[in-house]
Protein backbone atom coordinates (compact mmCIF):
# COMPACT_ATOMS: atom_id res chain seq x y z
CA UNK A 1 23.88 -58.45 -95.23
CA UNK A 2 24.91 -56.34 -92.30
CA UNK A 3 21.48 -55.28 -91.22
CA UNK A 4 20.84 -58.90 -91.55
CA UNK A 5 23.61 -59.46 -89.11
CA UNK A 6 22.94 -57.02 -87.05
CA UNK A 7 19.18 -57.76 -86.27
CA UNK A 8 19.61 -59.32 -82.98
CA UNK A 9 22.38 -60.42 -80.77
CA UNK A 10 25.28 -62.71 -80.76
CA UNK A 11 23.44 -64.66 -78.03
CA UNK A 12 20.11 -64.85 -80.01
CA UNK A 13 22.22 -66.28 -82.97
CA UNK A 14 23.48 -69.19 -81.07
CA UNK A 15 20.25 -70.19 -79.89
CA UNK A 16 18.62 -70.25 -83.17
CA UNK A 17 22.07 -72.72 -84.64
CA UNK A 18 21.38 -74.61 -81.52
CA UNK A 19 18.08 -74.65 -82.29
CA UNK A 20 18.96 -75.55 -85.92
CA UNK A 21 21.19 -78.79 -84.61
CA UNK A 22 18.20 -80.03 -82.49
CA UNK A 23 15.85 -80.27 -85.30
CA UNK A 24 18.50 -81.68 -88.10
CA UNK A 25 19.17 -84.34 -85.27
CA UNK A 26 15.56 -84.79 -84.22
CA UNK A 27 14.22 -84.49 -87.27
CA UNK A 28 17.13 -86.81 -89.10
CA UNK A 29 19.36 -89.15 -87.52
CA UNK A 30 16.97 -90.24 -84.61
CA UNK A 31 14.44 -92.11 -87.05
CA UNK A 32 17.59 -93.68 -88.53
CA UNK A 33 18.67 -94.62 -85.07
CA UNK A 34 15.45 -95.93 -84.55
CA UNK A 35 15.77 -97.92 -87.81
CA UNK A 36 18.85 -99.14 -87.02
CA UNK A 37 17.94 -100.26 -83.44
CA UNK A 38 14.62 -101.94 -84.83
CA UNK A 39 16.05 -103.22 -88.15
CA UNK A 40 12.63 -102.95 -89.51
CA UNK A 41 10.44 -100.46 -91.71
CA UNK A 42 7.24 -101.56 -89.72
CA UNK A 43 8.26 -100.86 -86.26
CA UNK A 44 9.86 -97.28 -87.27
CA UNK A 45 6.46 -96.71 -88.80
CA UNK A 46 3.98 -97.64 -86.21
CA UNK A 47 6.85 -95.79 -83.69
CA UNK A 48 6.34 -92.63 -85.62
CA UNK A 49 2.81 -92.93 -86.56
CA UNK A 50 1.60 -93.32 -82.81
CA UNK A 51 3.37 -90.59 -81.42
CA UNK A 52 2.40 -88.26 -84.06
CA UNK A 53 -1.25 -89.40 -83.42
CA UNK A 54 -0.41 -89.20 -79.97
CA UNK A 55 0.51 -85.62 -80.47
CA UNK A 56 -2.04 -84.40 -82.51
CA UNK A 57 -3.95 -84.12 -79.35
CA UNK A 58 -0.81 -82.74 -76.83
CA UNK A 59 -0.41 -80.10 -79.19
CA UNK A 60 -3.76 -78.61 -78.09
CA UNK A 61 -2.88 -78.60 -74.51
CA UNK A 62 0.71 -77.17 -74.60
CA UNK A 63 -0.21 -74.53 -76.93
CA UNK A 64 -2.87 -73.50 -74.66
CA UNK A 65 -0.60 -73.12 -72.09
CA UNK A 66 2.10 -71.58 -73.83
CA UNK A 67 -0.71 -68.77 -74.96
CA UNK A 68 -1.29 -68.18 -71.07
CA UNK A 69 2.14 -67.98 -69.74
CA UNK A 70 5.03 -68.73 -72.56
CA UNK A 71 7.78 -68.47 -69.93
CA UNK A 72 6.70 -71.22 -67.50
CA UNK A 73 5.41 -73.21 -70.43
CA UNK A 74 9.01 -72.92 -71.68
CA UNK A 75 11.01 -73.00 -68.24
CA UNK A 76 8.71 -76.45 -67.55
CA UNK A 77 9.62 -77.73 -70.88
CA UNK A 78 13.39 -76.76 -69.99
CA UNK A 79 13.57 -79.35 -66.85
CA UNK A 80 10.99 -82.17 -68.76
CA UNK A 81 13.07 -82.38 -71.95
CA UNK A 82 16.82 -82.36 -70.46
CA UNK A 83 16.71 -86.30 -69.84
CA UNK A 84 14.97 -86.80 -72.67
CA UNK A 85 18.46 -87.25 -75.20
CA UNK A 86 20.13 -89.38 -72.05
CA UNK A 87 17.29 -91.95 -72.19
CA UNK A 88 16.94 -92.44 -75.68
CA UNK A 89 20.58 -93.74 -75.68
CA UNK A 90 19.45 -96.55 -73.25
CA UNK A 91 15.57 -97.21 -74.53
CA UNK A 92 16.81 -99.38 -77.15
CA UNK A 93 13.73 -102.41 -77.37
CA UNK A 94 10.49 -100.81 -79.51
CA UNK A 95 8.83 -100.17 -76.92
CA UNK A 96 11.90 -98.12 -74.70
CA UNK A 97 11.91 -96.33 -78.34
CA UNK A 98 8.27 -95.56 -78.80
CA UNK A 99 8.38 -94.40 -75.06
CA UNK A 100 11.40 -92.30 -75.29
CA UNK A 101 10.20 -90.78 -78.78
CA UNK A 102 6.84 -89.92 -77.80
CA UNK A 103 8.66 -88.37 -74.49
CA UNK A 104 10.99 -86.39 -76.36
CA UNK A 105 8.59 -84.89 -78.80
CA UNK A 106 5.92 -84.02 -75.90
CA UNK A 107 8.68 -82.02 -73.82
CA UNK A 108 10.42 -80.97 -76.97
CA UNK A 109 6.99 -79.45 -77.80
CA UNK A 110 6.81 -77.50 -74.38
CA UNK A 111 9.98 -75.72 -75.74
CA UNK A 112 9.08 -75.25 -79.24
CA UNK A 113 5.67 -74.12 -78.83
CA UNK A 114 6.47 -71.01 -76.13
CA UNK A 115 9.71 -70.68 -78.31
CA UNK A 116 8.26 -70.01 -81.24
CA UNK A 117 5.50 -67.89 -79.93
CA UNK A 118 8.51 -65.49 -78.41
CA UNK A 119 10.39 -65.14 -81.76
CA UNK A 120 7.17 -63.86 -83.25
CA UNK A 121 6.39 -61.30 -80.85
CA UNK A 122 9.89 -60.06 -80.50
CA UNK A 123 10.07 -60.04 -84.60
CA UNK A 124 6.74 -57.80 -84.19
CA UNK A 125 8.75 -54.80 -82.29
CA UNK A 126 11.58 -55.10 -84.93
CA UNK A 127 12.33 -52.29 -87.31
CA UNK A 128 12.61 -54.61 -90.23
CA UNK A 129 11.16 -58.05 -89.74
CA UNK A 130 12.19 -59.15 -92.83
CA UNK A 131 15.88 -59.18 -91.74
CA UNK A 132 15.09 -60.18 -88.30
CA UNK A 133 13.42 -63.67 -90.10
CA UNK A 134 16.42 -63.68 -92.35
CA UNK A 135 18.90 -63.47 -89.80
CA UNK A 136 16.97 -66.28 -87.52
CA UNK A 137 16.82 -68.57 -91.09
CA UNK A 138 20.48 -67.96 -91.26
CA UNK A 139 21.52 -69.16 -88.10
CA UNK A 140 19.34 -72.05 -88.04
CA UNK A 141 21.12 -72.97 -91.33
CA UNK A 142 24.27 -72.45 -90.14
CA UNK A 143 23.57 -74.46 -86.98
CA UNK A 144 22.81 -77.51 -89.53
CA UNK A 145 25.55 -77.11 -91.58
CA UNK A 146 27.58 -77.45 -88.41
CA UNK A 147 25.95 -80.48 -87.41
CA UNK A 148 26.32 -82.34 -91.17
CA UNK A 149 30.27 -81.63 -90.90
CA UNK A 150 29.99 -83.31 -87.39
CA UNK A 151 28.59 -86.26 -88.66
CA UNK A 152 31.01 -86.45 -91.39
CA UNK A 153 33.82 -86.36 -89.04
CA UNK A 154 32.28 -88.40 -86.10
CA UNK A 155 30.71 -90.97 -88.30
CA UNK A 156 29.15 -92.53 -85.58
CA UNK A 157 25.09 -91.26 -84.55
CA UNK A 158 25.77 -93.02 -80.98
CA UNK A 159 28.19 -90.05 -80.40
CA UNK A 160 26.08 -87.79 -82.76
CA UNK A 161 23.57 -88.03 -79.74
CA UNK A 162 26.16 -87.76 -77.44
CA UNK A 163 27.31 -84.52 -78.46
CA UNK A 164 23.37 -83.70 -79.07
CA UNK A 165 22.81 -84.21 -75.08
CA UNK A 166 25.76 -81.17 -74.79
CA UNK A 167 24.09 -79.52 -77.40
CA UNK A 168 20.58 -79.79 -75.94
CA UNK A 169 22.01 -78.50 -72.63
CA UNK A 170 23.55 -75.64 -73.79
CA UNK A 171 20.47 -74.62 -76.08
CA UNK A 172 18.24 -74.76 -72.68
CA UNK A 173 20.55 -73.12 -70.75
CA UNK A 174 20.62 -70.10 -73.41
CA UNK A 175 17.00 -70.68 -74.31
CA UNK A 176 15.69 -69.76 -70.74
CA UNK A 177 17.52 -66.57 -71.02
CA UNK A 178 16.07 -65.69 -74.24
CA UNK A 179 14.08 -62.81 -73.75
């Protein structure tokens, strides 16, 4: 457990809980935000359904441009995604939400995409990339975790998202360090 611990830095280990928190959230309680704005199953579905398909395709690009330059990639991902939490709190007709989902998940992915391709080749010139995986799994974890006893506590996902905005901010702020 200590190597584990002691595979990267302090720093690193907050990004990756950040980074766990943004996808619990993402991934969670915004399609039951959604749901509850829309108060139907159809709407949430053709919401999620034509930005995936929408997507699909935007993947392509960003990854492409992550593989050429990962840093601006992520840096212009950085200032595209910031608003992105802000609006969704004010996007509240199907369309503001189909808008502001597809617009968080296309900046989101000019973060994730670079991200992810950084972890890898800084887990390449580990000395034990099993712990270094271990110790990123960890903190993502323990990044949800803190996020679940939030949302016991808060009860509320309109201040879930509010405290995801500070989140978000202090992930891209630490995130654009990373290296």
């Amino acid at each position: 457990i200590r190597n584990i611990a002691k595979s990267d830095t302090k720093k690193t280990a907050l990004v990756y809980q950040l980074s766990g928190i943004m996808s619990l959230v993402s991934g969670v309680f915004w399609p039951i935000f959604i749901y509850l704005n829309v108060k139907n199953v159809i709407p949430l579905g053709i919401i999620s359904s034509l930005t995936a398909f929408l997507m699909l395709f935007m993947v392509f690009y960003i990854g492409r441009s992550a593989d050429k330059d990962a840093e601006k990639t992520l840096l212009m991902g950085i200032f595209l995604y910031s608003p992105s939490w802000i609006s969704r709190l004010f996007m509240l007709s199907p369309m503001g939400l189909f808008f502001s989902n597809f617009y968080g998940d296309l900046t989101g992915s000019f973060i994730s995409l670079p991200f992810q391709k950084m972890i890898y080749e800084k887990a390449r010139t580990c000395k034990n990339r099993r712990d270094y995986f271990l110790f990123r799994e960890f903190n993502l974890e323990f990044g949800r975790l803190f996020i679940l006893i939030a949302v016991i506590f808060i009860g509320n996902l309109f201040w879930i998202f509010i405290l995801t905005f500070f989140i978000v901010l202090g992930h891209l702020i630490l995130i654009r360090k990373y290296r």
